[in-house]
C-alpha atoms as a PDB file:
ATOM      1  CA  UNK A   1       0.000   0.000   0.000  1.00  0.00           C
ATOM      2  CA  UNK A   2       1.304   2.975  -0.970  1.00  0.00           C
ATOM      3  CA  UNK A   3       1.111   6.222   1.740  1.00  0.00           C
ATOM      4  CA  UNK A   4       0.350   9.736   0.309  1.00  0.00           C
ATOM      5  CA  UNK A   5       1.213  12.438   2.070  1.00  0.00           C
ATOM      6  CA  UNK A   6      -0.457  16.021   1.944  1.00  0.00           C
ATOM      7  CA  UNK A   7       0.942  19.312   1.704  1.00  0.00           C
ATOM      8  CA  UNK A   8      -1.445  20.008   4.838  1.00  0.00           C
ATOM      9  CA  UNK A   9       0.478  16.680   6.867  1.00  0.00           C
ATOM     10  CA  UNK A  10       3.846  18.728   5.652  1.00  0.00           C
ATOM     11  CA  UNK A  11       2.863  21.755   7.360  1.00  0.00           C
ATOM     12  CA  UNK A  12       1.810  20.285  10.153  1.00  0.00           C
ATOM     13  CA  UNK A  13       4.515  18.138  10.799  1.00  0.00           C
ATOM     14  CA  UNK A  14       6.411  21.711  10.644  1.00  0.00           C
ATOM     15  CA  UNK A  15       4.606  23.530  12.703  1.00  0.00           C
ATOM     16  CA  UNK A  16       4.883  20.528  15.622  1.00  0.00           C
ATOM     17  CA  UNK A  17       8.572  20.469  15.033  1.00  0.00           C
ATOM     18  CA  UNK A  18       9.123  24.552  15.573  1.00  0.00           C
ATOM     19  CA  UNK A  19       6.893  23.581  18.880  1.00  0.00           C
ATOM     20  CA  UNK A  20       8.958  21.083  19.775  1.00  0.00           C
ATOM     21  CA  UNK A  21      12.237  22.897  18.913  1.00  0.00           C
ATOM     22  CA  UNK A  22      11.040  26.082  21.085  1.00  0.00           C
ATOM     23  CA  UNK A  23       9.986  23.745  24.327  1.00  0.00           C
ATOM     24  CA  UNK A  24      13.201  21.937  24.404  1.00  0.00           C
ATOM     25  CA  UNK A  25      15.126  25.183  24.308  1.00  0.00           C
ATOM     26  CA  UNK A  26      13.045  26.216  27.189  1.00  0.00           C
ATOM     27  CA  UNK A  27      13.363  23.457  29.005  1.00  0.00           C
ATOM     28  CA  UNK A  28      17.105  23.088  28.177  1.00  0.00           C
ATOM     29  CA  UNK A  29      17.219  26.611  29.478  1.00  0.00           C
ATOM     30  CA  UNK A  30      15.659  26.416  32.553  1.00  0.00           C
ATOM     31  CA  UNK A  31      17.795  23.355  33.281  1.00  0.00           C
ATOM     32  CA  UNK A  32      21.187  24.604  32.475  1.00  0.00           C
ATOM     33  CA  UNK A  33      21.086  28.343  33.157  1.00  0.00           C
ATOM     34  CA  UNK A  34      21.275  29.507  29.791  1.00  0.00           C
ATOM     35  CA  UNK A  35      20.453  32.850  29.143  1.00  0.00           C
ATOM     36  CA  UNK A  36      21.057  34.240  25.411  1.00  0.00           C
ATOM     37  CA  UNK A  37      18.755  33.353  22.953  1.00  0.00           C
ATOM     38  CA  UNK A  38      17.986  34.669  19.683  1.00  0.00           C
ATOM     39  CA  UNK A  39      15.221  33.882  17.152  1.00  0.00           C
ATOM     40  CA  UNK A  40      15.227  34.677  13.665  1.00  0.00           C
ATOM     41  CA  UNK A  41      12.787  34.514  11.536  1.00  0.00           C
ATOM     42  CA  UNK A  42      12.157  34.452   7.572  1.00  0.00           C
ATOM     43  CA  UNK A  43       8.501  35.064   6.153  1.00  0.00           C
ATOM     44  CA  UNK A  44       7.805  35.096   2.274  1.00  0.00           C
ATOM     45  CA  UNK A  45       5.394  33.250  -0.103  1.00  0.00           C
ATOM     46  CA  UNK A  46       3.017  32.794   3.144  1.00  0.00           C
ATOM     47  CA  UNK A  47       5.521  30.539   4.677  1.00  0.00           C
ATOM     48  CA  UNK A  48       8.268  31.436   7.512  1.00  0.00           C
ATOM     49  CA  UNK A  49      11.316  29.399   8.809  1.00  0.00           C
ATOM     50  CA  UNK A  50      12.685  29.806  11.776  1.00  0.00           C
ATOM     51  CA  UNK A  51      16.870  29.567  13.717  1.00  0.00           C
ATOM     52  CA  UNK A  52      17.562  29.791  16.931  1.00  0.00           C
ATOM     53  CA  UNK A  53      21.532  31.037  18.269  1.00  0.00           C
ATOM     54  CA  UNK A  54      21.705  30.562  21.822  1.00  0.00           C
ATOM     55  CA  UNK A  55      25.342  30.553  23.685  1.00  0.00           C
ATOM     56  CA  UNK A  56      25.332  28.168  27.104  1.00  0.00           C
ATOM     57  CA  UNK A  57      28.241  27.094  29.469  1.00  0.00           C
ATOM     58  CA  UNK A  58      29.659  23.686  28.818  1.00  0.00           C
ATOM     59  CA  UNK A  59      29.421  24.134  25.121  1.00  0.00           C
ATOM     60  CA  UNK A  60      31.735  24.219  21.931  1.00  0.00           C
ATOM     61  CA  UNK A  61      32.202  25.305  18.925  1.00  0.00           C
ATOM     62  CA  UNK A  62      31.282  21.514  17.188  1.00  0.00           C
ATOM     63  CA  UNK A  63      28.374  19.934  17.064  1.00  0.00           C
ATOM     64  CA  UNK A  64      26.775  18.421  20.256  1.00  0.00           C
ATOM     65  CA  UNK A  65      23.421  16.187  19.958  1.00  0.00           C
ATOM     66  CA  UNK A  66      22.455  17.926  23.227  1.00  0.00           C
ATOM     67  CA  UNK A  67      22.973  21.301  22.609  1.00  0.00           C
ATOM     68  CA  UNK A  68      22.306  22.116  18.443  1.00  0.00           C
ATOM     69  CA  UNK A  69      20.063  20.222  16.185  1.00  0.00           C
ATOM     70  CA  UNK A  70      20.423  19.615  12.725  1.00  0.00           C
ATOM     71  CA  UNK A  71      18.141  21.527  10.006  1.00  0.00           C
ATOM     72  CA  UNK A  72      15.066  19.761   8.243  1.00  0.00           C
ATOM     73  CA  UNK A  73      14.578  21.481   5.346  1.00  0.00           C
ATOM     74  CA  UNK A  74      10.886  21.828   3.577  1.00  0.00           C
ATOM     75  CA  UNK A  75      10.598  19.377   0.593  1.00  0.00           C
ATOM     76  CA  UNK A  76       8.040  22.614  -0.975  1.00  0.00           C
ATOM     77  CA  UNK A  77      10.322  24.835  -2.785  1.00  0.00           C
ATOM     78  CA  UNK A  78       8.413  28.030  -1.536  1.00  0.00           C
ATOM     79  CA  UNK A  79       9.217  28.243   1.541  1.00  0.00           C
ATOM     80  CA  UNK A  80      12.159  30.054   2.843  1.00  0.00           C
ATOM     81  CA  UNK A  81      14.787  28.620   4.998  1.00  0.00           C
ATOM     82  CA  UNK A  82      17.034  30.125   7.396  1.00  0.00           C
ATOM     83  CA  UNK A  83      19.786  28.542   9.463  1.00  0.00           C
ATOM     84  CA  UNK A  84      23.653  28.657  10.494  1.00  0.00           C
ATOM     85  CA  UNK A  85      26.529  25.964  10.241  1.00  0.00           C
ATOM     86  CA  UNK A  86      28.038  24.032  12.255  1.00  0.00           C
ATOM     87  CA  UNK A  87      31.411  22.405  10.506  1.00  0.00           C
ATOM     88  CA  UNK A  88      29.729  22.940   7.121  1.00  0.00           C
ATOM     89  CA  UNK A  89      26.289  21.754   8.168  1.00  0.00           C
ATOM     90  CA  UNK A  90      23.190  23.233   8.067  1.00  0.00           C
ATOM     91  CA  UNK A  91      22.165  23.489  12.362  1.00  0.00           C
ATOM     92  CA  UNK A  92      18.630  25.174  13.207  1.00  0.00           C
ATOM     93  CA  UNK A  93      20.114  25.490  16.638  1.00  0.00           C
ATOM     94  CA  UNK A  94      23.347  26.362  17.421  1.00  0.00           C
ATOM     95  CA  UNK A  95      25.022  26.687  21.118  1.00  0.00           C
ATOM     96  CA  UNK A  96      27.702  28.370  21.235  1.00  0.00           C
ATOM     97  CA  UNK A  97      30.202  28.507  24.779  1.00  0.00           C
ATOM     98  CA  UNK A  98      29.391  31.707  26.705  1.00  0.00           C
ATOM     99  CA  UNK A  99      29.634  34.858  25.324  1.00  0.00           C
ATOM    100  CA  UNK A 100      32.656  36.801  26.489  1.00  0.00           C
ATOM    101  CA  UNK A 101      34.087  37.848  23.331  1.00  0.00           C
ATOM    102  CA  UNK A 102      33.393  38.745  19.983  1.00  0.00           C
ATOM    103  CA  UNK A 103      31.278  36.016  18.010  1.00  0.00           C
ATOM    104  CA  UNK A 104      30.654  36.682  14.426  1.00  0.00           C
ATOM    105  CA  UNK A 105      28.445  33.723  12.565  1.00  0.00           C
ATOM    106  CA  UNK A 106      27.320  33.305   9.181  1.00  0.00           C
ATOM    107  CA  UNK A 107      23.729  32.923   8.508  1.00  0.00           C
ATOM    108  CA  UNK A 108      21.998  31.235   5.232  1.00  0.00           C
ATOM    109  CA  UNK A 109      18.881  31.654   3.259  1.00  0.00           C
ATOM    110  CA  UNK A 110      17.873  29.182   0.970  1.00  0.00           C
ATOM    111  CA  UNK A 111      15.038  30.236  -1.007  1.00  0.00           C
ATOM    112  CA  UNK A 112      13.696  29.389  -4.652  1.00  0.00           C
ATOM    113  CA  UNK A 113      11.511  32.618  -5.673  1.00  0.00           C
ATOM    114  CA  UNK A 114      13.080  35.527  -5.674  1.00  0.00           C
ATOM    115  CA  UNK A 115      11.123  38.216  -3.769  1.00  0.00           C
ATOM    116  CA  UNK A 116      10.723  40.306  -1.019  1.00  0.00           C
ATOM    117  CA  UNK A 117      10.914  38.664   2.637  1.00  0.00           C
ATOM    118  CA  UNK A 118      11.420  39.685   6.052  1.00  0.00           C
ATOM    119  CA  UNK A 119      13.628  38.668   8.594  1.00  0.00           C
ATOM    120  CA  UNK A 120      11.965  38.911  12.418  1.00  0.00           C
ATOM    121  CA  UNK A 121      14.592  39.104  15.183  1.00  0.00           C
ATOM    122  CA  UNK A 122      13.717  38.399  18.678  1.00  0.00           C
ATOM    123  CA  UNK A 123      15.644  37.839  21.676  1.00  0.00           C
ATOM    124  CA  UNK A 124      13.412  34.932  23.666  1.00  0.00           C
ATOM    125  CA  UNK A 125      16.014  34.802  26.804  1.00  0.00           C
ATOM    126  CA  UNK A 126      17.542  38.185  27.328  1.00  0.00           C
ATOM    127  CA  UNK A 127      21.453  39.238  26.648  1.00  0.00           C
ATOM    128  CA  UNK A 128      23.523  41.783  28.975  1.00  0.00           C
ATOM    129  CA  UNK A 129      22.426  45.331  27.763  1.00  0.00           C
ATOM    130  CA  UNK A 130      26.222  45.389  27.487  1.00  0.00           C
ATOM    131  CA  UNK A 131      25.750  43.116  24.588  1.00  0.00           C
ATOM    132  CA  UNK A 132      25.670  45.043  21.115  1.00  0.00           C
ATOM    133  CA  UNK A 133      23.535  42.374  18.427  1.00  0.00           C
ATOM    134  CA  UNK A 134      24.123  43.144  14.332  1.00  0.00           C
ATOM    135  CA  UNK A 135      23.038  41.717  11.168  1.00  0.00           C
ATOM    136  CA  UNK A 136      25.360  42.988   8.229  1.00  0.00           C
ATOM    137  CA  UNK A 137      23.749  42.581   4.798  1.00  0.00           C
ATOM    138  CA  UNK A 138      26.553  41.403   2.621  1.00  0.00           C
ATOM    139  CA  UNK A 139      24.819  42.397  -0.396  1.00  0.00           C
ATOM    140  CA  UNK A 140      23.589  45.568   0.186  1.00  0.00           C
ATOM    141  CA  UNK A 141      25.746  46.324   3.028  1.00  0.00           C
ATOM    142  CA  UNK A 142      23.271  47.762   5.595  1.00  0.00           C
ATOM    143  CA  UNK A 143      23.796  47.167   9.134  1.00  0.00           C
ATOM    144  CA  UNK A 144      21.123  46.181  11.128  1.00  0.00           C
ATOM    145  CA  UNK A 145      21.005  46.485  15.120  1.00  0.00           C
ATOM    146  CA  UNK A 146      18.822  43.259  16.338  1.00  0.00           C
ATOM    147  CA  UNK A 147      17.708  45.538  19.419  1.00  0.00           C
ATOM    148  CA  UNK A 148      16.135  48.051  17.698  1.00  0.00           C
ATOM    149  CA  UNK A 149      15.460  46.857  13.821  1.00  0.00           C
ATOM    150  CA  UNK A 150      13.347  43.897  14.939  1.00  0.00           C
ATOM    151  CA  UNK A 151      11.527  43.378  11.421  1.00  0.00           C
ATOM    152  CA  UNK A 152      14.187  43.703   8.329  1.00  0.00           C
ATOM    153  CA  UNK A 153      12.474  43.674   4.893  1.00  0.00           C
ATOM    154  CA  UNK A 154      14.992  42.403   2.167  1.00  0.00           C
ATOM    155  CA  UNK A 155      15.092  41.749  -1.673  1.00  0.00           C
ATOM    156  CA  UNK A 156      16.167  37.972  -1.797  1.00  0.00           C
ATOM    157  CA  UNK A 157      16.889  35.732  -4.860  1.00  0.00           C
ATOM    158  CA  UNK A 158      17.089  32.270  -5.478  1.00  0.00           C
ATOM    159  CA  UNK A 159      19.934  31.141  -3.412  1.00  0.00           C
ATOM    160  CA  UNK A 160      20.873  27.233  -3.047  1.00  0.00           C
ATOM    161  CA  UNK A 161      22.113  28.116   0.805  1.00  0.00           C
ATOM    162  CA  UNK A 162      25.947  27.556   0.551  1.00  0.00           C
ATOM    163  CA  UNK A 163      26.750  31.301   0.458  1.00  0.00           C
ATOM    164  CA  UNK A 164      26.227  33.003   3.643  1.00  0.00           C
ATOM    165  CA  UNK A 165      23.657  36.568   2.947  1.00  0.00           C
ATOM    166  CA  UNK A 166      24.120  37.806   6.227  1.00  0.00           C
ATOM    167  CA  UNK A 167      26.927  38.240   9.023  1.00  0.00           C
ATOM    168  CA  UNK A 168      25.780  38.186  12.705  1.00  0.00           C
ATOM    169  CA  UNK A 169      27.871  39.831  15.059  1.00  0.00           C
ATOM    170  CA  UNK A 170      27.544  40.015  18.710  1.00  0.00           C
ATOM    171  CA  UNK A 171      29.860  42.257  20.934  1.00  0.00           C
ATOM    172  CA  UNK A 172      30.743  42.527  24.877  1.00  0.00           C
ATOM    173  CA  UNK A 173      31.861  45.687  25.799  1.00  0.00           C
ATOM    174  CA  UNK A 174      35.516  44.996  25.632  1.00  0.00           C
ATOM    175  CA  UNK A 175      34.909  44.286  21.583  1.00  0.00           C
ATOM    176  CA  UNK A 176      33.348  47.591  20.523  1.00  0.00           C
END
């Protein structure tokens, strides 16, 4: 017998996986003492994808099955992906050791239709106010600060993902 499966079971299966995603990081949170989190967010074509960049004691710069997770990626071309890499992988969350010095990341798109999207930042567990937060377009060059550009609209086009779009940098006060 062979099993069909809807674009509606797709979406679904999605949408409980960003639930899932979002309750473990709580959980892993309030277990560990974590407390920097950021959530980006793409939205285009009605669909949105979602990363997550969190820093925690006790982890590295590789990949650790307890602390990042891998990125599923939408078999429907029209939705828009976002994520980071770990070693050359694509990571939906990614831990990085406490942040005491300047971390600058690359982060991905992977879209099919070019267009206009938007790019939600929000910070779910909250950084030192010490703690300066940009996005750098590499295209266009703007600079964005996450703590007061929240919603970024951008001009995307098809991009298969392996070149990084945007730069995140944060900064402690001894990196300004």
């Amino acid at each position: 017998m062979k099993t069909i499966i809807y674009k509606g079971d797709r979406i679904l299966w999605f949408f409980l996986a960003t639930i899932f995603l979002m309750f473990a990081i709580k959980i892993a949170n309030a277990q560990t003492g974590a407390t920097d989190v950021l959530k980006i967010k793409i939205t285009g074509n009605g669909y949105s994808d979602e990363t997550f960049i969190r820093f925690k004691q006790g982890a590295t710069l590789n990949f650790e099955g307890d602390k990042d997770a891998w990125k599923m990626f939408s078999m429907n071309q029209d939705v828009p992906m976002i994520f980071t890499k770990i070693d050359g992988y694509a990571v939906s969350l990614n831990t990085f050791p406490p942040l005491d010095k300047k971390v600058k990341m690359d982060l991905f798109t992977k879209i099919k239709t070019a267009g206009n999207y938007s790019l939600e930042t929000k910070i779910i567990s909250p950084f030192s106010d010490s703690v300066k937060i940009f996005l750098v377009d590499e295209l266009s060059n703007e600079v964005y600060n996450i703590r007061t550009d929240s919603i970024i609209n951008v001009n995307l086009f098809g991009d298969s993902g392996s070149t990084a779009r945007f730069q995140l940098y944060f900064l402690t006060p001894s990196r300004y």
